[in-house]
N, C-alpha and C. Protein backbone atom coordinates (compact mmCIF):
# COMPACT_ATOMS: atom_id res chain seq x y z
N UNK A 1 1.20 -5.87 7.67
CA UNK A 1 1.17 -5.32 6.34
C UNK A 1 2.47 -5.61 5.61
N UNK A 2 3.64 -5.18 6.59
CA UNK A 2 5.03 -6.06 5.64
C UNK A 2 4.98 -7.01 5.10
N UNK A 3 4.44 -8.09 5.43
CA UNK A 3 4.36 -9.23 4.69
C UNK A 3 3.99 -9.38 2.90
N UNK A 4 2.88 -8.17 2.68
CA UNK A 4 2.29 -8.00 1.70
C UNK A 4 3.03 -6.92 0.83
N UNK A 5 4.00 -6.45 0.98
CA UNK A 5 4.71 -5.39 0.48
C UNK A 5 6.22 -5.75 -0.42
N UNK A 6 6.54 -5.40 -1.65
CA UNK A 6 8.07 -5.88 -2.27
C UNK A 6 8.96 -6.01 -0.94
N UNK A 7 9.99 -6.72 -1.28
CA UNK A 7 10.67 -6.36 -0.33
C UNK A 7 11.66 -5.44 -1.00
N UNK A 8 11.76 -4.38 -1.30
CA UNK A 8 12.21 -3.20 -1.13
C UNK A 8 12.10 -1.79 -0.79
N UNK A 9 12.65 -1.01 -0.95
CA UNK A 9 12.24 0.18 -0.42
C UNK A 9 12.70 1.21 -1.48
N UNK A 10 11.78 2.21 -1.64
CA UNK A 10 11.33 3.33 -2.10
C UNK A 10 10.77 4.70 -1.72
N UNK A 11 10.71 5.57 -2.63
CA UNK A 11 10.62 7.19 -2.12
C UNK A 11 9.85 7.49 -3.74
N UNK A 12 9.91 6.79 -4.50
CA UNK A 12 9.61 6.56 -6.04
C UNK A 12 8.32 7.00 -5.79
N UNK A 13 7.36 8.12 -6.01
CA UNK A 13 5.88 8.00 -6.26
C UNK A 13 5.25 7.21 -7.26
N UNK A 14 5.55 7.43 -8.46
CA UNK A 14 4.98 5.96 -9.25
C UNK A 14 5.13 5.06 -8.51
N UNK A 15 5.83 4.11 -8.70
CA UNK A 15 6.23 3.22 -7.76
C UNK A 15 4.92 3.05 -6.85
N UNK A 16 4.63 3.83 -5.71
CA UNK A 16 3.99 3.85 -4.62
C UNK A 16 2.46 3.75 -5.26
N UNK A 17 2.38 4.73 -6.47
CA UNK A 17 1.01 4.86 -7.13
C UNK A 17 0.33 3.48 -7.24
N UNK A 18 1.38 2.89 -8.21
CA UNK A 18 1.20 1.41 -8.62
C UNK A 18 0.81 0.64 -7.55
N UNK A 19 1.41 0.59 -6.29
CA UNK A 19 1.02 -0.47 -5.39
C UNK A 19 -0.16 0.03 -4.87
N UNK A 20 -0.72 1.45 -4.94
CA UNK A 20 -1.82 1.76 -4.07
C UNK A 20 -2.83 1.39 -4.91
N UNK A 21 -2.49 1.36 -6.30
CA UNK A 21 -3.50 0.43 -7.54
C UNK A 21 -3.90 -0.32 -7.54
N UNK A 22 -2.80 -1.51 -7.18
CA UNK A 22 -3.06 -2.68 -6.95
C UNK A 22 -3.80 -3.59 -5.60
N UNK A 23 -3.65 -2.54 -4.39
CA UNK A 23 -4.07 -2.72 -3.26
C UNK A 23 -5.35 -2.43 -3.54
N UNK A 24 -6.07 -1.45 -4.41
CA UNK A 24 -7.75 -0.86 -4.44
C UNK A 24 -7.93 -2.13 -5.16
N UNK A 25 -7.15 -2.43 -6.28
CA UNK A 25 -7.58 -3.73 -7.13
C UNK A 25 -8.26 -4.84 -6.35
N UNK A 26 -6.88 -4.93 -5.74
CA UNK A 26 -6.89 -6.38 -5.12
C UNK A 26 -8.35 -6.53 -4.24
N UNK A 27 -8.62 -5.48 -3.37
CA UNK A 27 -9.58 -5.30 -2.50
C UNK A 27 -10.58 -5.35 -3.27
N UNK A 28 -11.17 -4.66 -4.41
CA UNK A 28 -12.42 -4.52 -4.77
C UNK A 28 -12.72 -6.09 -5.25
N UNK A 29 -11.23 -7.00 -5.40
CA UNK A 29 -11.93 -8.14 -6.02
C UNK A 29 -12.22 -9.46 -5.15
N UNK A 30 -11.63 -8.46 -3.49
CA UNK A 30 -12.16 -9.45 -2.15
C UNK A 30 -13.67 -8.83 -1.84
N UNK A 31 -14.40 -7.99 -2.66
CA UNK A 31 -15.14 -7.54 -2.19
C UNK A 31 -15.27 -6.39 -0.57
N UNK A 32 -14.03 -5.95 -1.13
CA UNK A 32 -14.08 -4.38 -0.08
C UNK A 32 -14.03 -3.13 -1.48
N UNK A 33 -14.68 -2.17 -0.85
CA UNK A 33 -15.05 -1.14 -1.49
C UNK A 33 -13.65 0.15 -0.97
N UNK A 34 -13.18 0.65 -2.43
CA UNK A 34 -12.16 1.85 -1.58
C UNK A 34 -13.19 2.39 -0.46
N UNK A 35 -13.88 2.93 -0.81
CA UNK A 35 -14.71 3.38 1.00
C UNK A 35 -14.38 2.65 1.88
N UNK A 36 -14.64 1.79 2.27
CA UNK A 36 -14.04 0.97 3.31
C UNK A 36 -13.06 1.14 3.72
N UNK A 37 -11.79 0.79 3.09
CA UNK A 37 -10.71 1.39 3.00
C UNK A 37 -10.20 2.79 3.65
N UNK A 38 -10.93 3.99 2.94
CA UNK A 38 -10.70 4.85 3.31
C UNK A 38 -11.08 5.09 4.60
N UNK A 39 -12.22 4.59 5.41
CA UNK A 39 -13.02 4.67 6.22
C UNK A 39 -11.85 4.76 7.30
N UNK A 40 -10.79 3.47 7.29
CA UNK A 40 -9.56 2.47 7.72
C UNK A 40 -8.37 3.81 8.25
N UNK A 41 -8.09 4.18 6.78
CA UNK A 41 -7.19 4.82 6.89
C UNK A 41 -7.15 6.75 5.66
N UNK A 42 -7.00 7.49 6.05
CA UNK A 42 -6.95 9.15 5.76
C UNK A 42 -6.08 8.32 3.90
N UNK A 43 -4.94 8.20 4.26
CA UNK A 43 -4.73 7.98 2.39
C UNK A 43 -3.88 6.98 2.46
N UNK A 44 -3.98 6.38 1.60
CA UNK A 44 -3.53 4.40 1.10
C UNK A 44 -2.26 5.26 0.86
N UNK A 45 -2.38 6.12 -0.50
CA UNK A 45 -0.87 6.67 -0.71
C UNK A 45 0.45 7.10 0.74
N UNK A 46 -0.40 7.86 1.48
CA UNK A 46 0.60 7.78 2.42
C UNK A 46 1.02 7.10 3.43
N UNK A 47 0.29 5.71 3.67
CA UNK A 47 0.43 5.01 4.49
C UNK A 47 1.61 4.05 3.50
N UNK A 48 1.44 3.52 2.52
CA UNK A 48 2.22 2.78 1.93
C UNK A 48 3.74 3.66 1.39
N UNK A 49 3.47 4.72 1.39
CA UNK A 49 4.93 5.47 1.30
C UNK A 49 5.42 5.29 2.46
N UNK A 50 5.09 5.60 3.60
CA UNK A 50 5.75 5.90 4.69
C UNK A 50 6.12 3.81 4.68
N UNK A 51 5.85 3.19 4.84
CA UNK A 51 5.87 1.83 4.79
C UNK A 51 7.09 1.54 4.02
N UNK A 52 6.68 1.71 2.66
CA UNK A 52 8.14 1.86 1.77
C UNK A 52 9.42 2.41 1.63
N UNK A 53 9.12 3.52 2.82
CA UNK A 53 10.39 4.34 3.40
C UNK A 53 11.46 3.86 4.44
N UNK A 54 10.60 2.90 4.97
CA UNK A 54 11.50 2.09 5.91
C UNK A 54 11.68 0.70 5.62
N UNK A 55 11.85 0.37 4.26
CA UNK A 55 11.77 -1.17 4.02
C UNK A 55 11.03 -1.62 3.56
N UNK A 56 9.81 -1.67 2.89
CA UNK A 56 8.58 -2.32 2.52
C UNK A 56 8.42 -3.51 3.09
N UNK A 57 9.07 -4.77 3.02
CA UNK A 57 8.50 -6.14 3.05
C UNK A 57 9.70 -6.55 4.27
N UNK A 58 10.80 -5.97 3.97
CA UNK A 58 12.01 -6.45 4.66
C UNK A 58 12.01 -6.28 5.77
N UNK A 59 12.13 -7.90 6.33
CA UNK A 59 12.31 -8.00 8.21
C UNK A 59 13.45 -6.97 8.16
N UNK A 60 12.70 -6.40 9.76
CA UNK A 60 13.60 -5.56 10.75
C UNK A 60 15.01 -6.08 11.23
């Protein structure tokens, strides 16, 4: 998932909103449904915060 993430890091909720926007975007226009998604994972928002808390994109 790093790969697909800014490479920076944040605590910013907008911020986080926006990318969880763009992730439902992006998906609905690969033909995945947020259901799906959700199915995956409990909340996009907090998986990508916690993600963005330690770096977003940036090698370890």
């Amino acid at each position: 998932m790093a790969e697909h993430l800014p490479n920076v890091s944040t605590e910013d909720p907008g911020a986080i909103a926006d990318l969880v926007f763009e992730l439902l975007a992006t998906a609905g226009r690969q033909g995945i449904a947020p259901k799906e998604i959700y199915e995956e994972v409990d909340s996009v928002f907090h998986l990508l915060s916690e993600a963005m808390q330690h770096g977003g994109g940036l090698a370890d």
